[in-house]
C-alpha atoms as a PDB file:
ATOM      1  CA  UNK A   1       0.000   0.000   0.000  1.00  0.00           C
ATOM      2  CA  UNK A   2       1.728   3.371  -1.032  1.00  0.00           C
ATOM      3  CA  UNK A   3       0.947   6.563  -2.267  1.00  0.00           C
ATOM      4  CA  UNK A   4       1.605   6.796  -6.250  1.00  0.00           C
ATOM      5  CA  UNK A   5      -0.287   8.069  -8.996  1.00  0.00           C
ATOM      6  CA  UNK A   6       0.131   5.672 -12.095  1.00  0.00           C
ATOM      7  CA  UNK A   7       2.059   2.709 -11.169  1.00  0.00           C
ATOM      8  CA  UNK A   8       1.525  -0.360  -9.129  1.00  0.00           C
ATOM      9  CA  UNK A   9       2.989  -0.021  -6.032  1.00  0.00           C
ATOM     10  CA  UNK A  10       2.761  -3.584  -4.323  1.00  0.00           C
ATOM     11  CA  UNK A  11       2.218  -7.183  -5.485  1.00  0.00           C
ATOM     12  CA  UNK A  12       0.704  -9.804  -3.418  1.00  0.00           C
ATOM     13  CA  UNK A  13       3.142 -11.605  -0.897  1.00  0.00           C
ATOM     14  CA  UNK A  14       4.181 -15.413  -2.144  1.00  0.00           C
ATOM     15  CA  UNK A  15       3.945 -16.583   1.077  1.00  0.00           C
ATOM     16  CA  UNK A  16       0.454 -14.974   2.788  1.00  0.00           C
ATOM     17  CA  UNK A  17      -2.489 -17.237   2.334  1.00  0.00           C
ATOM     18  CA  UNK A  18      -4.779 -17.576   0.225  1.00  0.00           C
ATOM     19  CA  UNK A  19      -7.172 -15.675  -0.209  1.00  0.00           C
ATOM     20  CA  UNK A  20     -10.861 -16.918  -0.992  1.00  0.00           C
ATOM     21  CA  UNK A  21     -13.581 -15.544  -2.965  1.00  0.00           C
ATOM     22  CA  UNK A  22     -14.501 -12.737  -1.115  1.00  0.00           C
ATOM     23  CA  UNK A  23     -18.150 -11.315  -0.495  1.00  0.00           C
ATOM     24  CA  UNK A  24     -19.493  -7.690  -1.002  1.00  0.00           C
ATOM     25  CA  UNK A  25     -17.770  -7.198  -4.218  1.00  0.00           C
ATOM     26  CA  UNK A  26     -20.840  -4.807  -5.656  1.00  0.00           C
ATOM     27  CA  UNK A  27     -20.759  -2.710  -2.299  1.00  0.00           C
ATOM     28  CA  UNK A  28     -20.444   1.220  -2.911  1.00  0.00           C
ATOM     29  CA  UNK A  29     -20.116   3.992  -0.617  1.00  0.00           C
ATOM     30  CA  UNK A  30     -22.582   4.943   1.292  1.00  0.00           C
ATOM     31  CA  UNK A  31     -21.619   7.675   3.508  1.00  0.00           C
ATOM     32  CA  UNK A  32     -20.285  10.993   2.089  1.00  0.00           C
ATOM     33  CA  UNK A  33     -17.940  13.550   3.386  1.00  0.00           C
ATOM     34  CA  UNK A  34     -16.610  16.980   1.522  1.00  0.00           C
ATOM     35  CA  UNK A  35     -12.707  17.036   2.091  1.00  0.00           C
ATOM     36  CA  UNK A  36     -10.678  20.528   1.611  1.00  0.00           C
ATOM     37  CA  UNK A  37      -7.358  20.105  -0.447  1.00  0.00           C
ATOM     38  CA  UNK A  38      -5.171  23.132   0.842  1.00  0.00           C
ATOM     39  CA  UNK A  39      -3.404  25.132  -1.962  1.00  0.00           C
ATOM     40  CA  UNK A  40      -0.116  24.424  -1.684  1.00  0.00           C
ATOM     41  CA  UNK A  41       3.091  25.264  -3.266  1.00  0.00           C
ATOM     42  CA  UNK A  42       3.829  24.623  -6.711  1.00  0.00           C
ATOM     43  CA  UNK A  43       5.639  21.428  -7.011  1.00  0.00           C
ATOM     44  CA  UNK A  44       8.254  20.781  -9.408  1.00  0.00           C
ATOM     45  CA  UNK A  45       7.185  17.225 -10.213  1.00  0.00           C
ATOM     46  CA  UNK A  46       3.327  17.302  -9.619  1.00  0.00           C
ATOM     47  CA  UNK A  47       2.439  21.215 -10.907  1.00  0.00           C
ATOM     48  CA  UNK A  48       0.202  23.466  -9.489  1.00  0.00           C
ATOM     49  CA  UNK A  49      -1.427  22.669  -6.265  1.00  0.00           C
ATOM     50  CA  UNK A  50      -4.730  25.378  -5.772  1.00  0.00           C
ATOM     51  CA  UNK A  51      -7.374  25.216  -3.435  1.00  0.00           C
ATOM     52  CA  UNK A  52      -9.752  21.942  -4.401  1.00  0.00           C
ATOM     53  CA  UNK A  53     -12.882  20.607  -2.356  1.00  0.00           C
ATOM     54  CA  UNK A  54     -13.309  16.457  -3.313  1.00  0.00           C
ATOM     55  CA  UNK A  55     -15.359  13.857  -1.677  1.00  0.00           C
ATOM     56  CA  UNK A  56     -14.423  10.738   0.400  1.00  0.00           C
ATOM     57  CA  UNK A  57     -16.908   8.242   0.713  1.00  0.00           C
ATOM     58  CA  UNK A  58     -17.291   4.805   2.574  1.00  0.00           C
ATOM     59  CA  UNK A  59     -19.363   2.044   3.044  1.00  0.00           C
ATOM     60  CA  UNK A  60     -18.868  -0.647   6.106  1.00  0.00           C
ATOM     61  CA  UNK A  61     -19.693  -4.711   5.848  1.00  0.00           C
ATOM     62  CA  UNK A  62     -19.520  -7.000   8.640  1.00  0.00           C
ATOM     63  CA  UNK A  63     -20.302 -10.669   8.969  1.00  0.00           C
ATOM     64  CA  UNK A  64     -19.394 -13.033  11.768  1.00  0.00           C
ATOM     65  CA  UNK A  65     -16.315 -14.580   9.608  1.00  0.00           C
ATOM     66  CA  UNK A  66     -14.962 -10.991   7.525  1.00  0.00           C
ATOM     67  CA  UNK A  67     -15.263  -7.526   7.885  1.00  0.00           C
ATOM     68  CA  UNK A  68     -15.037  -4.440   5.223  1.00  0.00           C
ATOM     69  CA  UNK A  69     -14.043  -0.947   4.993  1.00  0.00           C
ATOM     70  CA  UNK A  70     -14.569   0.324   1.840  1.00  0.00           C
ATOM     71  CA  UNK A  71     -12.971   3.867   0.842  1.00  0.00           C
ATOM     72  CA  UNK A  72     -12.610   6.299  -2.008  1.00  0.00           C
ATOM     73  CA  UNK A  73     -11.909   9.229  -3.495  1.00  0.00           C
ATOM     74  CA  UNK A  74     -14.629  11.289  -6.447  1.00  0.00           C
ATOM     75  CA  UNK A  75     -12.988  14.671  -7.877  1.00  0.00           C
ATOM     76  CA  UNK A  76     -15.949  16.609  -8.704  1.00  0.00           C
ATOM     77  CA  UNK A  77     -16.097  17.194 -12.673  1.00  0.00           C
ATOM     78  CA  UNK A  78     -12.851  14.655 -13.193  1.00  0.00           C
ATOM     79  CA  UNK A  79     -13.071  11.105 -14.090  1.00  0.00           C
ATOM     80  CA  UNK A  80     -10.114   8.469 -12.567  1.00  0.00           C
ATOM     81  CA  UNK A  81      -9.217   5.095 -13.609  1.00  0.00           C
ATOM     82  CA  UNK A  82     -10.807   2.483 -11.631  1.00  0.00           C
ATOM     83  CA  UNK A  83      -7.888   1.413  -9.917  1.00  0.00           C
ATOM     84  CA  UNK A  84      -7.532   5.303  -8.618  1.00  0.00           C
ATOM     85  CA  UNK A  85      -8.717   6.348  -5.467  1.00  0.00           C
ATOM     86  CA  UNK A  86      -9.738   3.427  -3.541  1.00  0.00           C
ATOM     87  CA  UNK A  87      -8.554   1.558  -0.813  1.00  0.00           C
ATOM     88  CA  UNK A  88     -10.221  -1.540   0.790  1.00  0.00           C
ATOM     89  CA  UNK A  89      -9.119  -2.758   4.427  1.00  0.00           C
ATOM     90  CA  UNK A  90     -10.192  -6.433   5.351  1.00  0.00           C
ATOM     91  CA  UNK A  91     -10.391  -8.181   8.054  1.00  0.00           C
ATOM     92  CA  UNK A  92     -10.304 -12.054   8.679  1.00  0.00           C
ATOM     93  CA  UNK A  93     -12.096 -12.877  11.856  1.00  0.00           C
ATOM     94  CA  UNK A  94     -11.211 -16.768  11.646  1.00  0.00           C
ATOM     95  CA  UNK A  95      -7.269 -15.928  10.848  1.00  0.00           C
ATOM     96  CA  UNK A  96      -7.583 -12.866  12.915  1.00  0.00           C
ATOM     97  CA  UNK A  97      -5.696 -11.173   9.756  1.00  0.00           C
ATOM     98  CA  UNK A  98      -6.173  -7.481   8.488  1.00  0.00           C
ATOM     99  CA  UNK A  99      -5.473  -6.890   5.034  1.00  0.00           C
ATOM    100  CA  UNK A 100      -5.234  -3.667   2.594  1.00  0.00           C
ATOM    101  CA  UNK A 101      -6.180  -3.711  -1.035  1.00  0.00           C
ATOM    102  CA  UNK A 102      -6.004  -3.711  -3.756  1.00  0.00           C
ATOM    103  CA  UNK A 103      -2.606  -5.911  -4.064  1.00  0.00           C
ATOM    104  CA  UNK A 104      -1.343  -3.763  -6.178  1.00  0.00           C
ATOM    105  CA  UNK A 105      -1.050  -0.586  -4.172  1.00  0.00           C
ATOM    106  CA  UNK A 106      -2.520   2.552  -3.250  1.00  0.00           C
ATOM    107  CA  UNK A 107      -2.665   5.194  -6.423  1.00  0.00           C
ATOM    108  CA  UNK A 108      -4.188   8.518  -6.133  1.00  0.00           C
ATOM    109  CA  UNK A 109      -4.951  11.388  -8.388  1.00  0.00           C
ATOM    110  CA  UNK A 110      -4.284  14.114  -7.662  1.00  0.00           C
ATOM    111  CA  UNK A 111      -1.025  13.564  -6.423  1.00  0.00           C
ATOM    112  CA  UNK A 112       1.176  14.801  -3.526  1.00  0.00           C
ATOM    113  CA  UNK A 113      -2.388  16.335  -1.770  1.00  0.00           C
ATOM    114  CA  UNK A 114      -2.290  13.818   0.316  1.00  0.00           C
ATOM    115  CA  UNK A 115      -4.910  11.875   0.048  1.00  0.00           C
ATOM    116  CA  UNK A 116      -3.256   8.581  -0.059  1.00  0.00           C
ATOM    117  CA  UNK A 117      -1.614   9.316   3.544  1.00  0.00           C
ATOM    118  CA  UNK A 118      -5.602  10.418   4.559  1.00  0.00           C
ATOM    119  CA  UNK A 119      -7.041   7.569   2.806  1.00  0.00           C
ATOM    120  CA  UNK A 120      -4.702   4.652   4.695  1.00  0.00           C
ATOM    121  CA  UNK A 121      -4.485   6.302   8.209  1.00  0.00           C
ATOM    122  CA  UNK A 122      -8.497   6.116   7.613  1.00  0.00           C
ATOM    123  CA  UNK A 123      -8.511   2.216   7.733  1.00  0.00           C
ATOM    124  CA  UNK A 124      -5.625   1.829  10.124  1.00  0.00           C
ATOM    125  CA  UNK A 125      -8.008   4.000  12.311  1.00  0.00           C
ATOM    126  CA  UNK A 126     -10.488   1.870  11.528  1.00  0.00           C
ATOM    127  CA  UNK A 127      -9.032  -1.311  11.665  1.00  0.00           C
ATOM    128  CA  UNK A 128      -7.375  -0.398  15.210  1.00  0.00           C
ATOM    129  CA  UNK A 129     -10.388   0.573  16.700  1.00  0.00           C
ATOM    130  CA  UNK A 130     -11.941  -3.350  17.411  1.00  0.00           C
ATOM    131  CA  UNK A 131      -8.768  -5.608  15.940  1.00  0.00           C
ATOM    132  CA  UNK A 132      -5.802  -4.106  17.560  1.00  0.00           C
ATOM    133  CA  UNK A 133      -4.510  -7.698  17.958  1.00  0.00           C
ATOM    134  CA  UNK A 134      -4.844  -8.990  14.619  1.00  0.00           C
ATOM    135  CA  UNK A 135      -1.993  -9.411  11.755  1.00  0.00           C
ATOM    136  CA  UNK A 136      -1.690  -7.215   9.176  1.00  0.00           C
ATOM    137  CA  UNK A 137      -0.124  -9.133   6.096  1.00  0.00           C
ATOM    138  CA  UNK A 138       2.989  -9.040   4.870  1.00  0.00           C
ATOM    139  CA  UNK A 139       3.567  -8.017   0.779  1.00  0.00           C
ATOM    140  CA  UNK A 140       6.346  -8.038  -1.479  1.00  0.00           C
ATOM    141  CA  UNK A 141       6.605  -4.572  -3.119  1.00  0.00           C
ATOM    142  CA  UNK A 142       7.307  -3.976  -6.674  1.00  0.00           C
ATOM    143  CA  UNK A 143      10.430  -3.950  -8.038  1.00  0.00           C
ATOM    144  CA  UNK A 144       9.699  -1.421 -10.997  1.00  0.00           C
ATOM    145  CA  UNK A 145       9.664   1.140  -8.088  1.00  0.00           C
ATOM    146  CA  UNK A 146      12.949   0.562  -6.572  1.00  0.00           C
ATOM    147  CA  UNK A 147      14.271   1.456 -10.730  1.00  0.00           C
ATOM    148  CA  UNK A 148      13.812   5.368  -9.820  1.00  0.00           C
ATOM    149  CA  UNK A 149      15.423   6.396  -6.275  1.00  0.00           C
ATOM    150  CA  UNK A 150      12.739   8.968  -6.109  1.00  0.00           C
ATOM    151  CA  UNK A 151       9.659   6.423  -6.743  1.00  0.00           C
ATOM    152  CA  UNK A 152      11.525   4.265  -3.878  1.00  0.00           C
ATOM    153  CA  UNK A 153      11.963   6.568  -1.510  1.00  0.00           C
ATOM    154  CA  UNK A 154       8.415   7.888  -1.752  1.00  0.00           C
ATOM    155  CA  UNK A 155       6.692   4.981  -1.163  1.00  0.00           C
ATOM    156  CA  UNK A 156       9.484   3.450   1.802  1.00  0.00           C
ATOM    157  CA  UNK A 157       8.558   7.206   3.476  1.00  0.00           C
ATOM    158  CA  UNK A 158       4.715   6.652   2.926  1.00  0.00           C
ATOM    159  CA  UNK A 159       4.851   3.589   4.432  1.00  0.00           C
ATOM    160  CA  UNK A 160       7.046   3.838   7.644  1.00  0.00           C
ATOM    161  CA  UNK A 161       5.210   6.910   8.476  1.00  0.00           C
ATOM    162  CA  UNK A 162       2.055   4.713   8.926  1.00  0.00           C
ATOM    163  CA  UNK A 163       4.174   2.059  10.821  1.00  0.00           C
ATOM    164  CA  UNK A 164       5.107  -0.802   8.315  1.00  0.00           C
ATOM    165  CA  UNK A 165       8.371  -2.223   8.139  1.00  0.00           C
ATOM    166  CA  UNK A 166       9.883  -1.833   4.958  1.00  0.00           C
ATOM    167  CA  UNK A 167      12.798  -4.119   4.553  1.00  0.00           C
ATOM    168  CA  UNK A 168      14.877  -5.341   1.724  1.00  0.00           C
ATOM    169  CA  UNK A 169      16.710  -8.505   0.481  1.00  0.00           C
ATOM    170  CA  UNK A 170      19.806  -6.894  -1.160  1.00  0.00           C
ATOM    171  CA  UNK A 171      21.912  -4.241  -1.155  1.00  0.00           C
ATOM    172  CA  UNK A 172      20.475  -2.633  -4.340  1.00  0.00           C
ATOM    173  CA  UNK A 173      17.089  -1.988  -2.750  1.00  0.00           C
ATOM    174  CA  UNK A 174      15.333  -4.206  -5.601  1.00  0.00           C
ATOM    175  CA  UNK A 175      14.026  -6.443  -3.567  1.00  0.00           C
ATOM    176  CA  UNK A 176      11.937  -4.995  -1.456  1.00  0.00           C
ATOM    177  CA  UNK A 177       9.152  -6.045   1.258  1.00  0.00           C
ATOM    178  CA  UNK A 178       6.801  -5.144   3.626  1.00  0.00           C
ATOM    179  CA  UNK A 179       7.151  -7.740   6.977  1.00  0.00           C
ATOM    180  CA  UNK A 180       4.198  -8.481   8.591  1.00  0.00           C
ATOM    181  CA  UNK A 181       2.847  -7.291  11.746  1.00  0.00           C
ATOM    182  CA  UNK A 182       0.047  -6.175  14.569  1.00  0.00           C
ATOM    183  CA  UNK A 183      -2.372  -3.561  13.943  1.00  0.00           C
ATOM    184  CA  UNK A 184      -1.356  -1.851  17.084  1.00  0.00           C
ATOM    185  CA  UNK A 185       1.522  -1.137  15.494  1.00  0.00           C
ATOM    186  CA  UNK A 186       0.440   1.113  13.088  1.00  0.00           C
ATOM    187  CA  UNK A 187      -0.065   4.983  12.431  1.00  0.00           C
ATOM    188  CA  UNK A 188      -3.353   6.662  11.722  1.00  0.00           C
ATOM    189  CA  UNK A 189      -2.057   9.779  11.097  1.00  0.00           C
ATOM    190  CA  UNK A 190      -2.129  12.553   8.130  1.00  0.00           C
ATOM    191  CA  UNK A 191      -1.011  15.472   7.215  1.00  0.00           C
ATOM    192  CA  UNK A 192      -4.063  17.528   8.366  1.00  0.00           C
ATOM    193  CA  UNK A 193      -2.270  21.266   6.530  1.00  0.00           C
ATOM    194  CA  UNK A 194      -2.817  19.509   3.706  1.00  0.00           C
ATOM    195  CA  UNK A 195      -5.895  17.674   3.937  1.00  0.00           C
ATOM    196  CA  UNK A 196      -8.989  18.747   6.342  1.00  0.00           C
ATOM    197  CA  UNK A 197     -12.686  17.536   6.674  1.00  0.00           C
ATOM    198  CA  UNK A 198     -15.543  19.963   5.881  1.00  0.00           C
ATOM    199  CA  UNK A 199     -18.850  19.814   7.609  1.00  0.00           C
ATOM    200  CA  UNK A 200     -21.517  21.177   6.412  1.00  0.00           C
ATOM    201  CA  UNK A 201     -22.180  24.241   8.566  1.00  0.00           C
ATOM    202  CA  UNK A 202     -18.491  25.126   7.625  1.00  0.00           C
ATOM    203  CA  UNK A 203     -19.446  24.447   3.477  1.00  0.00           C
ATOM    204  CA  UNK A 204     -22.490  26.722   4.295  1.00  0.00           C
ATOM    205  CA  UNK A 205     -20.512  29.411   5.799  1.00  0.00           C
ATOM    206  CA  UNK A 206     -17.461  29.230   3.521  1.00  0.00           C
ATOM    207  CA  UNK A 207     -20.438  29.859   0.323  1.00  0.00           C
ATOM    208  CA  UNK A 208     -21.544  32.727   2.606  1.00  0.00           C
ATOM    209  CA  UNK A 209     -18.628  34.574   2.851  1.00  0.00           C
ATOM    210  CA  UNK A 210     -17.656  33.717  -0.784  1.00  0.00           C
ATOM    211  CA  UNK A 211     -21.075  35.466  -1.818  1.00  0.00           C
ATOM    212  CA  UNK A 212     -20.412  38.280   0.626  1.00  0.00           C
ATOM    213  CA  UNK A 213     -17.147  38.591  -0.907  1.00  0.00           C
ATOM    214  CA  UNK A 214     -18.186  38.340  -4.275  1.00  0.00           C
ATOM    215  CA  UNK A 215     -20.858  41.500  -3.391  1.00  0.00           C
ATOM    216  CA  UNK A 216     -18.179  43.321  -2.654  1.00  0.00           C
ATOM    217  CA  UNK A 217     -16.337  42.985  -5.564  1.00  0.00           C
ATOM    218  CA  UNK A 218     -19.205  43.852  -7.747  1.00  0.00           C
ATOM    219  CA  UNK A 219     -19.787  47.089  -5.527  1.00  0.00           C
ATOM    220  CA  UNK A 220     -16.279  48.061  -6.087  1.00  0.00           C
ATOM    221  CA  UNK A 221     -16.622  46.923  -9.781  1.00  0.00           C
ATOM    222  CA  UNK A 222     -19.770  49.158 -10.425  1.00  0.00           C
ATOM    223  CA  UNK A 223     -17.758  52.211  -9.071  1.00  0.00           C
ATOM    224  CA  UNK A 224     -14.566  51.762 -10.930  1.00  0.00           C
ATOM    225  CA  UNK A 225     -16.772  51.454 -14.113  1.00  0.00           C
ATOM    226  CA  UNK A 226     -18.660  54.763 -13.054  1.00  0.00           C
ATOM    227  CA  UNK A 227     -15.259  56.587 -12.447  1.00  0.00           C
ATOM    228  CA  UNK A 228     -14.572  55.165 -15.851  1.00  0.00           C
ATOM    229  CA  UNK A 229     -17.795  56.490 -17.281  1.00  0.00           C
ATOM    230  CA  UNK A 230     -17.108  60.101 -16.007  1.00  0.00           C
ATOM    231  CA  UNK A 231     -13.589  60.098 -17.065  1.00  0.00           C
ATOM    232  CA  UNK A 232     -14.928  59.197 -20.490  1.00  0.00           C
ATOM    233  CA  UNK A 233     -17.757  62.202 -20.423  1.00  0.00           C
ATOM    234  CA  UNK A 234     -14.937  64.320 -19.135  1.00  0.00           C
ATOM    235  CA  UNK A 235     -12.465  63.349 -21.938  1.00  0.00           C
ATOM    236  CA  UNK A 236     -15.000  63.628 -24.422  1.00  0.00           C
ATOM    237  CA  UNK A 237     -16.111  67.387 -23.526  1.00  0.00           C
ATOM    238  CA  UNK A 238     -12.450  68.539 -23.392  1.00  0.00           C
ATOM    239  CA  UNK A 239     -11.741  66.813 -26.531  1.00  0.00           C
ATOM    240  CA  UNK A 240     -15.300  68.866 -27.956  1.00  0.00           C
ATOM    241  CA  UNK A 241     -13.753  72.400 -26.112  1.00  0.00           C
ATOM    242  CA  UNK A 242     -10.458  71.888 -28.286  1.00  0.00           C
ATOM    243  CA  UNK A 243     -11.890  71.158 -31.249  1.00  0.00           C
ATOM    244  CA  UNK A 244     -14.291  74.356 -30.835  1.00  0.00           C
ATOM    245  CA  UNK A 245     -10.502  76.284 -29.922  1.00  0.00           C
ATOM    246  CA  UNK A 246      -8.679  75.101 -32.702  1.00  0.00           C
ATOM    247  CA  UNK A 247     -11.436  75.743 -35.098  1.00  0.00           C
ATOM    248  CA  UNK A 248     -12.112  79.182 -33.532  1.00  0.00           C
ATOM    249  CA  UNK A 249      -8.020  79.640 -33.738  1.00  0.00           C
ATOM    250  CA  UNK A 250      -8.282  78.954 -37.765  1.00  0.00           C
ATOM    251  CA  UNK A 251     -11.144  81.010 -38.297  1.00  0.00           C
ATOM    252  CA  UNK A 252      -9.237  83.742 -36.615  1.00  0.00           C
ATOM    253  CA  UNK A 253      -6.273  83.345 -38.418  1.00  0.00           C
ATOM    254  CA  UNK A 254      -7.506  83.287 -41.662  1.00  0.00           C
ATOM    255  CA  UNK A 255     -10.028  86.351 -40.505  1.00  0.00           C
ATOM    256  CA  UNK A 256      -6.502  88.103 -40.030  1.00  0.00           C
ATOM    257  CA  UNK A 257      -5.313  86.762 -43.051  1.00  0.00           C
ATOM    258  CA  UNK A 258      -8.045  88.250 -45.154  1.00  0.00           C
ATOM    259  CA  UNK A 259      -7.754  91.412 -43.612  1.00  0.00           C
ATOM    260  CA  UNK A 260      -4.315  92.096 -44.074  1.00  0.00           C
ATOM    261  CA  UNK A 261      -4.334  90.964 -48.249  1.00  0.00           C
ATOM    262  CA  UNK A 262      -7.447  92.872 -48.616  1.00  0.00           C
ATOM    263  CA  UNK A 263      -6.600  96.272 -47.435  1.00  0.00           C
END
């Protein structure tokens, strides 16, 4: 599970069991929450970062043998890929196992907002909450990360922070694996400067003040464009006075010039 935009992060570890067909596979969220992205720096790698509202949504299953936490990200008026933006968390009551899917990894658009640190400290919350004592599997991690020192170090960061143990099988950090371990163990914890929940009183008053601002700025509008107006009424009668003057100033002169040849 890491936090990366277009590749696959993780592959399924050899030796964790297998896993049967699992229930619940049409289940969508259910419950809705509006999530601020803070505008942020411009980052060199990942552009622009401005001010963006998105929603997180979840949906909960529970039987006496598994139990599912089912998260995800919508960007309002921006279609993902259907591996983007989700994260499932389950939980083997039987094994008394935790697991985080998909196998794959964690891949998030947009990235470096982070919503893939908000998304996975979300399930380790939730997971620690009634299975503290339960495994959490063990996964190898892709080796097509460890190719870019960057990539690598990204997702090794991502995941220590939350408390896995990132370990690796050779000096060249190809090989690379996350050991497995208890759910107490881990870190539900996210950068909140980045990333903050809205409620809706907050939404309401945030559209207020935006409106109230926005009055404002049409106020201020309307007067520039009436200082504007009288400048132009202003220019216009000056521009009409010299006009009158110069043509005055001809007449005159050739009043003096008619005068002086005719006498």
């Amino acid at each position: 599970m890491t936090d990366t935009p277009n590749s696959p992060d993780t592959a399924p570890d050899a030796s964790a069991p297998e896993v049967a067909d699992l229930p619940w596979s049409d289940v969508q969220a259910e419950h809705h929450k509006l999530l601020r992205l803070a505008p942020l720096k411009t980052d060199r790698a990942t552009g622009g970062r401005p001010l963006r509202f998105v929603e997180y949504g979840y949906a909960e299953r529970h039987s006496s043998d598994r139990s599912l936490l089912r998260m995800s990200i919508s960007l309002p008026g921006q279609r993902v890929r259907k591996e983007q933006n989700h994260l499932d968390v389950w939980v083997d009551h039987d094994a008394r196992r935790v697991r985080f899917e998909p196998a794959s990894g964690l891949q998030v658009e947009p990235m470096n907002r982070g919503i893939g640190r908000f998304l996975a400290a979300q399930g380790i919350t939730w997971a620690k909450r009634k299975w503290s004592s339960y495994t959490v599997d063990g996964m190898d991690l892709n080796n097509k990360d460890a190719l870019n020192e960057d990539t690598r170090l990204r997702r090794d960061h991502f995941l220590r922070m939350h408390g896995f143990d990132v370990v690796y099988a050779d000096a060249q950090h190809l090989k690379g694996s996350v050991k497995e371990g208890k759910v107490s163990d881990l870190l539900g914890d996210w950068n909140s400067e980045k990333l903050q929940f809205v409620e809706i009183l907050e939404a309401a008053q945030m559209l207020q003040q935006a409106e109230s601002n926005l009055a404002e700025q049409e106020v201020k509008l309307q007067k520039q464009e009436e200082k504007v107006s009288r400048y132009k009424r202003e220019d216009t009668g000056l521009r009409f006075t010299i006009t009158c003057l110069v043509a005055f100033s001809v007449f005159q002169a050739g009043l003096l010039i008619w005068i002086a040849t005719h006498r």
